[in-house]
PDB file of N, CA and C in Angstrom:
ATOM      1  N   UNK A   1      63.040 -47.297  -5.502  1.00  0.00           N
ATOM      2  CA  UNK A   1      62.055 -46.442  -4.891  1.00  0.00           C
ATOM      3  C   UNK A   1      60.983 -46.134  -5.928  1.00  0.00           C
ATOM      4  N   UNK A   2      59.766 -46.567  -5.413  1.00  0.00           N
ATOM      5  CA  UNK A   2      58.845 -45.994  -6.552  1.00  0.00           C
ATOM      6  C   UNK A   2      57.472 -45.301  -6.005  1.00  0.00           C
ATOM      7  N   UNK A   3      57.308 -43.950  -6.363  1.00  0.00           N
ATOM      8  CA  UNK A   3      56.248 -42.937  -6.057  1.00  0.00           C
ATOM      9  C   UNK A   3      56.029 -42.203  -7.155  1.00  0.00           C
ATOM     10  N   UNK A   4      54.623 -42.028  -6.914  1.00  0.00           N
ATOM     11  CA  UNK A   4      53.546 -41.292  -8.110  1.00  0.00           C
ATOM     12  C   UNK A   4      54.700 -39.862  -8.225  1.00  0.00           C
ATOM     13  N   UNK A   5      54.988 -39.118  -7.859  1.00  0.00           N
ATOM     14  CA  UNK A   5      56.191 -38.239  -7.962  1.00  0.00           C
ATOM     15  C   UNK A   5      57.216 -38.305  -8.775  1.00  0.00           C
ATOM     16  N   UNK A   6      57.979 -39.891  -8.870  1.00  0.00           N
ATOM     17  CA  UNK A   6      58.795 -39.823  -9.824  1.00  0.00           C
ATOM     18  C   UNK A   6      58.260 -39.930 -11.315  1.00  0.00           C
ATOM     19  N   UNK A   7      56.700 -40.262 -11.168  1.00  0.00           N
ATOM     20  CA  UNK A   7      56.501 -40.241 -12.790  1.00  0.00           C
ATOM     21  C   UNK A   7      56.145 -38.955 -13.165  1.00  0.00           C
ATOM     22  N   UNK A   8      56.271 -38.170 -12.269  1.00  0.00           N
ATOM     23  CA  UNK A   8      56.105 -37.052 -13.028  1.00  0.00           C
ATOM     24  C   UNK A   8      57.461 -35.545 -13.104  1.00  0.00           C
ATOM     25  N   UNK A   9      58.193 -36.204 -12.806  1.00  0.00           N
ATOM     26  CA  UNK A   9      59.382 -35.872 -12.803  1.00  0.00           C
ATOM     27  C   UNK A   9      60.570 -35.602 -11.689  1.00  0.00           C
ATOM     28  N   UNK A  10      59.576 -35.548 -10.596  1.00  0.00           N
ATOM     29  CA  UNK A  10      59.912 -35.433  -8.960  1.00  0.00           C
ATOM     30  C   UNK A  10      61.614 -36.139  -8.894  1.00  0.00           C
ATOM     31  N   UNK A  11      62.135 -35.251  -8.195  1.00  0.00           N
ATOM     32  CA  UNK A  11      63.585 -36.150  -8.158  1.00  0.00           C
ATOM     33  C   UNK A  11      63.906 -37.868  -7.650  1.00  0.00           C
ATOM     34  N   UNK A  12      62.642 -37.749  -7.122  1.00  0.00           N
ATOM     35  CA  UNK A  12      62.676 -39.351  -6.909  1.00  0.00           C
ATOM     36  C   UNK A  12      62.690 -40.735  -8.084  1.00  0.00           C
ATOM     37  N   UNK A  13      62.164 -39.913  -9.521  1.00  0.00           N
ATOM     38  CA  UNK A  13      62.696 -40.621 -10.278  1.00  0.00           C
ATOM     39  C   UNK A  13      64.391 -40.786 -10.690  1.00  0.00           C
ATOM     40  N   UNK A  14      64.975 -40.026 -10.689  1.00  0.00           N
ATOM     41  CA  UNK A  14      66.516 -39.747 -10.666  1.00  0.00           C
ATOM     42  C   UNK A  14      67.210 -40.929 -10.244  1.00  0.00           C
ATOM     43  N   UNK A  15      66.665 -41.193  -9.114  1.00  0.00           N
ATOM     44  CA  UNK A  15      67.104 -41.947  -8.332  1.00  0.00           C
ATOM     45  C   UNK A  15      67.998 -43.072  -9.012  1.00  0.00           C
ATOM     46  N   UNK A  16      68.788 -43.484  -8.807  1.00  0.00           N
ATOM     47  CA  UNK A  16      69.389 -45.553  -9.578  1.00  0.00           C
ATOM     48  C   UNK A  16      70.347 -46.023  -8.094  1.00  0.00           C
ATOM     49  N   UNK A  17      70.159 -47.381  -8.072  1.00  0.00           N
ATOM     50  CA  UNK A  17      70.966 -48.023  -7.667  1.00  0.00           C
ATOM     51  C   UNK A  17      72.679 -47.526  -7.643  1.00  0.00           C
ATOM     52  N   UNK A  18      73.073 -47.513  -6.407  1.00  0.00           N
ATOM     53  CA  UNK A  18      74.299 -47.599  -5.901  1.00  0.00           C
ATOM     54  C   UNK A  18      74.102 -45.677  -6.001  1.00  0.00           C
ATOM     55  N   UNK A  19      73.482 -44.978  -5.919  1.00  0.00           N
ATOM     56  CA  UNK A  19      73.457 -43.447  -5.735  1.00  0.00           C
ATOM     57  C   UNK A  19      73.433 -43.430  -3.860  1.00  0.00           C
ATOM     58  N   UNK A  20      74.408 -42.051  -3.522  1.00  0.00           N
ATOM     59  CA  UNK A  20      74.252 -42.057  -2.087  1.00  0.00           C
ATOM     60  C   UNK A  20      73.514 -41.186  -2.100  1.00  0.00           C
ATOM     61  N   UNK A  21      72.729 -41.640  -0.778  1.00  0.00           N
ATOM     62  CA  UNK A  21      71.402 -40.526  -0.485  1.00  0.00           C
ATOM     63  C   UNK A  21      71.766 -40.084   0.984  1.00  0.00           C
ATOM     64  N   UNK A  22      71.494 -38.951   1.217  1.00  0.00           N
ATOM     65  CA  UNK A  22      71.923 -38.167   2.786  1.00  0.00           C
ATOM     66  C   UNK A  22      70.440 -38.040   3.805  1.00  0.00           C
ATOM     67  N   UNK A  23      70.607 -38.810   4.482  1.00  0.00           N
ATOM     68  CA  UNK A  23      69.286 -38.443   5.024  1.00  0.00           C
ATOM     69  C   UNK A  23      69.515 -37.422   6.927  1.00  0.00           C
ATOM     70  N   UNK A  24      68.749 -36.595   6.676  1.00  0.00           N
ATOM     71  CA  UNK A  24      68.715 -35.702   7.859  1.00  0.00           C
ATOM     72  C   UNK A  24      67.124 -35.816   8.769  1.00  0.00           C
ATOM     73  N   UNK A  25      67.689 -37.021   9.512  1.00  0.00           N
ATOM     74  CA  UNK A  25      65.753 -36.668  10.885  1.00  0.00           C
ATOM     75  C   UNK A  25      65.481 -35.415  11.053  1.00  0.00           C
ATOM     76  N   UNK A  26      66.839 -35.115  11.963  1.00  0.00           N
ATOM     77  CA  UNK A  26      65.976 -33.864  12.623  1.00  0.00           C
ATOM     78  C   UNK A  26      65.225 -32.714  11.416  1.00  0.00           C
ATOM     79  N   UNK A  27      65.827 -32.551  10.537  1.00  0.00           N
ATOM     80  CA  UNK A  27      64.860 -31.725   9.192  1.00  0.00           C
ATOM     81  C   UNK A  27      63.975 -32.544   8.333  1.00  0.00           C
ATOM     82  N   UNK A  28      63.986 -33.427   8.677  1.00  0.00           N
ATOM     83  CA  UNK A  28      62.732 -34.107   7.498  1.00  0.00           C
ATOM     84  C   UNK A  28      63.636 -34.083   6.303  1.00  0.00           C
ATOM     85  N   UNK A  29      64.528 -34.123   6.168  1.00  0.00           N
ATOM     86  CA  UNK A  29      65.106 -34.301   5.107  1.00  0.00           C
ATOM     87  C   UNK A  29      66.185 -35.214   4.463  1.00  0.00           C
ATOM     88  N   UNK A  30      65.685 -35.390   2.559  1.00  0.00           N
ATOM     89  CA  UNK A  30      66.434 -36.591   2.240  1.00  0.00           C
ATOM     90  C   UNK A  30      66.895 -35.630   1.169  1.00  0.00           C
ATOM     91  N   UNK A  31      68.222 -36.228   0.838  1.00  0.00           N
ATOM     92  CA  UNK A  31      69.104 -35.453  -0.270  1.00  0.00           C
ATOM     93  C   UNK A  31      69.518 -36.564  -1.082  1.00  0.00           C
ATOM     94  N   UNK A  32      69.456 -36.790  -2.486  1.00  0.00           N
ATOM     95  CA  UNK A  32      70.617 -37.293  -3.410  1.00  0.00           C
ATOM     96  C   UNK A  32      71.341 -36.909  -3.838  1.00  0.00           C
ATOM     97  N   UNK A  33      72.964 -37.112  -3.583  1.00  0.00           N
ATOM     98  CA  UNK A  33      73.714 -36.538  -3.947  1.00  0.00           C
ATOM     99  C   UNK A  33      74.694 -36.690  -5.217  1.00  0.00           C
ATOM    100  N   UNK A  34      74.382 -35.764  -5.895  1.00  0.00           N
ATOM    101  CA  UNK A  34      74.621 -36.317  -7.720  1.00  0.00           C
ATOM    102  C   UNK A  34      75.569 -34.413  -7.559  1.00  0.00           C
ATOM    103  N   UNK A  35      76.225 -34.218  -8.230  1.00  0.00           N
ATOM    104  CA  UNK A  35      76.950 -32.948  -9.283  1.00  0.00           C
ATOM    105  C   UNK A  35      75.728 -32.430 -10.434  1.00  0.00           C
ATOM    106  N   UNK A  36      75.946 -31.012 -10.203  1.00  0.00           N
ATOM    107  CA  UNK A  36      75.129 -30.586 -10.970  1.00  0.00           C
ATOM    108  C   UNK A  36      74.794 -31.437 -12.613  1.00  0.00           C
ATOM    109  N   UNK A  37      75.806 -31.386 -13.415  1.00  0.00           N
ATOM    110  CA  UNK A  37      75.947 -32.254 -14.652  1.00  0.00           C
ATOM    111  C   UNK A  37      75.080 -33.563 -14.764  1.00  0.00           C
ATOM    112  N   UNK A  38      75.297 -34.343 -13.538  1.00  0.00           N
ATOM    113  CA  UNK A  38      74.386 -35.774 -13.467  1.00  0.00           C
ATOM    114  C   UNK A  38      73.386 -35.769 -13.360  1.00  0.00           C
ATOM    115  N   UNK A  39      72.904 -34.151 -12.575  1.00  0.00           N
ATOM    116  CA  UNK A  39      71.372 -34.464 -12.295  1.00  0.00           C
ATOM    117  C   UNK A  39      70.756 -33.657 -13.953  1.00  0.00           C
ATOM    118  N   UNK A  40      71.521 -32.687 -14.379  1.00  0.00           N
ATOM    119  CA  UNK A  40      70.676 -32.042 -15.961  1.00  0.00           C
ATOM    120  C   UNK A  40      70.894 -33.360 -16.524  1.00  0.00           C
ATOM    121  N   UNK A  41      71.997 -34.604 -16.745  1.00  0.00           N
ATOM    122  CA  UNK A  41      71.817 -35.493 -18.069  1.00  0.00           C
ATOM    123  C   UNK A  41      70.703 -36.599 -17.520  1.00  0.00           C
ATOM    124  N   UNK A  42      70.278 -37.163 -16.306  1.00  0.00           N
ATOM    125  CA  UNK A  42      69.359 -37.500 -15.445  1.00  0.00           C
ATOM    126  C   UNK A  42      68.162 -37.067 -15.867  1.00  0.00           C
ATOM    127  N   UNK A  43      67.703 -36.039 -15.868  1.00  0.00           N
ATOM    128  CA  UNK A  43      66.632 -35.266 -16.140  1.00  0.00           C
ATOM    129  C   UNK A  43      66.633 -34.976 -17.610  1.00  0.00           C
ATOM    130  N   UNK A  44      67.527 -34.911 -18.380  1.00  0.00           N
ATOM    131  CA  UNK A  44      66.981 -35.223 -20.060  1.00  0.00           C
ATOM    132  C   UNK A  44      66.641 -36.370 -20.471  1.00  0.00           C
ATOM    133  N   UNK A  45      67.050 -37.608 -20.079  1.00  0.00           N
ATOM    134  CA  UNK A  45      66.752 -38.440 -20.078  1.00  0.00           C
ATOM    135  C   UNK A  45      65.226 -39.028 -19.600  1.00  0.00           C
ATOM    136  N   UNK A  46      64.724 -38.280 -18.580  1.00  0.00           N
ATOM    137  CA  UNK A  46      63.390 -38.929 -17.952  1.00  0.00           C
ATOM    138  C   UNK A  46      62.544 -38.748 -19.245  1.00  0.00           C
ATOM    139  N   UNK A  47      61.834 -39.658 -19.521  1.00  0.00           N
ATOM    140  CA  UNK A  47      60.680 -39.347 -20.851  1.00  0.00           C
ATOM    141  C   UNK A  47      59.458 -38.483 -19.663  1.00  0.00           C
ATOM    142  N   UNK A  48      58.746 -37.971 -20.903  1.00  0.00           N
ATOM    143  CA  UNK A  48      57.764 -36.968 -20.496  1.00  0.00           C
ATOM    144  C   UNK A  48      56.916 -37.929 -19.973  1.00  0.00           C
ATOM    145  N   UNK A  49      55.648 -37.628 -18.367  1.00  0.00           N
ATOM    146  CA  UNK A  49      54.479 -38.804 -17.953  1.00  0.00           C
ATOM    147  C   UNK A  49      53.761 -38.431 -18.746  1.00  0.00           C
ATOM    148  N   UNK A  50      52.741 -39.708 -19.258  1.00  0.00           N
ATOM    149  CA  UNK A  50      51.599 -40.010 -19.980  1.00  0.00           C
ATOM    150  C   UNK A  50      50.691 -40.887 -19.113  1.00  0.00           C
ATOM    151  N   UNK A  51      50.090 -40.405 -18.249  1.00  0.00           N
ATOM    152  CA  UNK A  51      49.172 -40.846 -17.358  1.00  0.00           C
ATOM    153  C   UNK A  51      48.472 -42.362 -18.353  1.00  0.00           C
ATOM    154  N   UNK A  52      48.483 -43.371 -17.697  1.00  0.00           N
ATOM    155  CA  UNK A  52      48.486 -45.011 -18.485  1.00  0.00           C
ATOM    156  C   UNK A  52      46.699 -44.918 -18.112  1.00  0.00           C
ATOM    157  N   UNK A  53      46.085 -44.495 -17.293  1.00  0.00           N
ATOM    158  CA  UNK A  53      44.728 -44.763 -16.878  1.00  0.00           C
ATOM    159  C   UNK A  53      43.825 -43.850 -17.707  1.00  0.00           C
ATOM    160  N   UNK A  54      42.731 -44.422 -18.419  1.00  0.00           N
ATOM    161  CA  UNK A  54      41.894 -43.631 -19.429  1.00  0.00           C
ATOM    162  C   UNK A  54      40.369 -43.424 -18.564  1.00  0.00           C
ATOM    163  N   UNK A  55      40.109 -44.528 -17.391  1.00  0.00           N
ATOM    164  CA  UNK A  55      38.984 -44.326 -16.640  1.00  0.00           C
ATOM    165  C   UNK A  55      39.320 -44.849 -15.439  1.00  0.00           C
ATOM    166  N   UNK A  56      38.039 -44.583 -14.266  1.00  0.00           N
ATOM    167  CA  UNK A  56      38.299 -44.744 -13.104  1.00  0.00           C
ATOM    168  C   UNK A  56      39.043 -44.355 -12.234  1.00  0.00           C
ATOM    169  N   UNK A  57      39.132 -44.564 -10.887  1.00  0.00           N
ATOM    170  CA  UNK A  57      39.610 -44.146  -9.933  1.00  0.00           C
ATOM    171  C   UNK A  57      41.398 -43.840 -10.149  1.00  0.00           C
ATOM    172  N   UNK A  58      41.900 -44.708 -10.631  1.00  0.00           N
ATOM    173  CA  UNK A  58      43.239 -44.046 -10.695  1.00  0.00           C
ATOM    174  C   UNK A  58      43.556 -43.167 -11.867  1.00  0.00           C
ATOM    175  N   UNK A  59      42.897 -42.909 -12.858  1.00  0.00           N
ATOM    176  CA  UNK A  59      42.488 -42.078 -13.718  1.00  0.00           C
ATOM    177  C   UNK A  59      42.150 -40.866 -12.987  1.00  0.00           C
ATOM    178  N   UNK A  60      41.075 -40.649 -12.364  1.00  0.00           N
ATOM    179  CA  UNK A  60      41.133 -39.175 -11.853  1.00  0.00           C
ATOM    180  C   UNK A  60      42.142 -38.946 -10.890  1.00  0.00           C
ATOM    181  N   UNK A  61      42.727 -39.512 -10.045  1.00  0.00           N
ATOM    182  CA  UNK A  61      44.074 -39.380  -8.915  1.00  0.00           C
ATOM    183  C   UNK A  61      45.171 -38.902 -10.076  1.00  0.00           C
ATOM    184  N   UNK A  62      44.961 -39.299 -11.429  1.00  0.00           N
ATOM    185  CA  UNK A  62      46.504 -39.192 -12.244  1.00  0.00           C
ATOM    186  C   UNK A  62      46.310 -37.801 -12.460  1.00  0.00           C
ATOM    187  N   UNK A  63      44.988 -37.276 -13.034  1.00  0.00           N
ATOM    188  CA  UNK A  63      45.190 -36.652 -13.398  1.00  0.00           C
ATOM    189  C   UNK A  63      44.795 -35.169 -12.646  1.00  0.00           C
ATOM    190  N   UNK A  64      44.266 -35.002 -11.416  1.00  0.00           N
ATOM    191  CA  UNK A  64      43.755 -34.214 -10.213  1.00  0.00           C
ATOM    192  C   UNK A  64      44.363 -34.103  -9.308  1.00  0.00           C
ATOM    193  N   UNK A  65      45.529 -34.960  -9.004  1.00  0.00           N
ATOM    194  CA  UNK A  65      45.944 -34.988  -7.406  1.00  0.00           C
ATOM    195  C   UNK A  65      47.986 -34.733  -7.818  1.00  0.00           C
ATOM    196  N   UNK A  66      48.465 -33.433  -7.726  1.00  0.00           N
ATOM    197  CA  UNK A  66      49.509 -32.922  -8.007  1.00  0.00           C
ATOM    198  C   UNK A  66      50.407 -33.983  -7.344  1.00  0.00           C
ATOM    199  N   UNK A  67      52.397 -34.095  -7.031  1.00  0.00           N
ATOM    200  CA  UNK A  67      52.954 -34.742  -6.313  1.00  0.00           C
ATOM    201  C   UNK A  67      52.792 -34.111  -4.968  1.00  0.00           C
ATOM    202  N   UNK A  68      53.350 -34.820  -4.247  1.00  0.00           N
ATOM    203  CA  UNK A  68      53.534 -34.388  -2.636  1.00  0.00           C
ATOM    204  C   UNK A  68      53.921 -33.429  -2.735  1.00  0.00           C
ATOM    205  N   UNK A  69      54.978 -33.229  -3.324  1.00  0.00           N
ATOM    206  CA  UNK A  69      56.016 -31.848  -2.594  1.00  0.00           C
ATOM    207  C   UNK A  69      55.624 -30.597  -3.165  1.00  0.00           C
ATOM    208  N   UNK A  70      54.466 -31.119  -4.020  1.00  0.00           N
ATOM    209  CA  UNK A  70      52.917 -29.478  -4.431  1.00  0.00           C
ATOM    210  C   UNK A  70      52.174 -29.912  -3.498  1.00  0.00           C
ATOM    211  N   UNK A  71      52.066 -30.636  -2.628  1.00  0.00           N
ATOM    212  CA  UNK A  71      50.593 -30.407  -1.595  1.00  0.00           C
ATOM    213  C   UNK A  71      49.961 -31.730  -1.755  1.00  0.00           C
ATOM    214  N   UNK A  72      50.169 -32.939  -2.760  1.00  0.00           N
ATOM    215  CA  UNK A  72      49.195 -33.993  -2.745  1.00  0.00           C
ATOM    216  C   UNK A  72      47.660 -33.899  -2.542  1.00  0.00           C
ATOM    217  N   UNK A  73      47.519 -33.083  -2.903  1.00  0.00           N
ATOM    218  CA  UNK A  73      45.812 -33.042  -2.564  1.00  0.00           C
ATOM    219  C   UNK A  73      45.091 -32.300  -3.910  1.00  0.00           C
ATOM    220  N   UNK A  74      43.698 -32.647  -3.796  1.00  0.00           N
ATOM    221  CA  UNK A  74      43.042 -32.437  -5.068  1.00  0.00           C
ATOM    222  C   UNK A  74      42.885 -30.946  -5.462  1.00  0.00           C
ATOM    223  N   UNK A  75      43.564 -30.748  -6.738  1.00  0.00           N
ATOM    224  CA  UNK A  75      43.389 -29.676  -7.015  1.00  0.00           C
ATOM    225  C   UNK A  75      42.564 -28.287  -7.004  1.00  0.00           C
ATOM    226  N   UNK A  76      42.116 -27.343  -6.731  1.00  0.00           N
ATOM    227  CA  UNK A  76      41.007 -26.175  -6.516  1.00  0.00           C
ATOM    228  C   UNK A  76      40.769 -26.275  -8.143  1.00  0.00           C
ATOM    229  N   UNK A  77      39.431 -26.443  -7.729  1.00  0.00           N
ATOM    230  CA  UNK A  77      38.450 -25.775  -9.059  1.00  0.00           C
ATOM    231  C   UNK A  77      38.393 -27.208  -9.902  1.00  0.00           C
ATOM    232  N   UNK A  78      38.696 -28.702  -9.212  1.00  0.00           N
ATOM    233  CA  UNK A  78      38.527 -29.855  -9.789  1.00  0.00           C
ATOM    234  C   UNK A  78      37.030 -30.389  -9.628  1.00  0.00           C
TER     235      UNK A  78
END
């Protein structure tokens, strides 16, 4: 799975192969299901994002446009 979200730390980076994921329609909702422990050593592990774009269009999206699950949309006062 790959979304602008997981590079910035969004649980969707977490994610690996052979992990079960719970998915619920009627709530819009997706769960990975890890034990507390897997998801803190998971998450020490993610290196910090360093936005790769120095100009242009995906350059300002890296650095203006939050993940989804803040709103995806361009920041106030950008």
């Amino acid at each position: 799975m790959v979304l602008p979200e997981a590079a910035d730390g969004d649980p969707t980076a977490l994610v690996r192969d052979g992990d079960t994921v719970a998915i619920d329609i009627a709530r819009r909702q997706v769960d990975l299901l890890l034990d507390a422990s897997e998801w803190e050593s998971r998450r020490a592990e993610l290196p910090a994002f360093v936005p790769s774009e120095k100009k242009g269009w995906l350059s300002l999206y890296q650095h203006l446009v939050p993940p989804l699950s803040k709103g995806g949309t361009l920041k106030a006062g950008a």
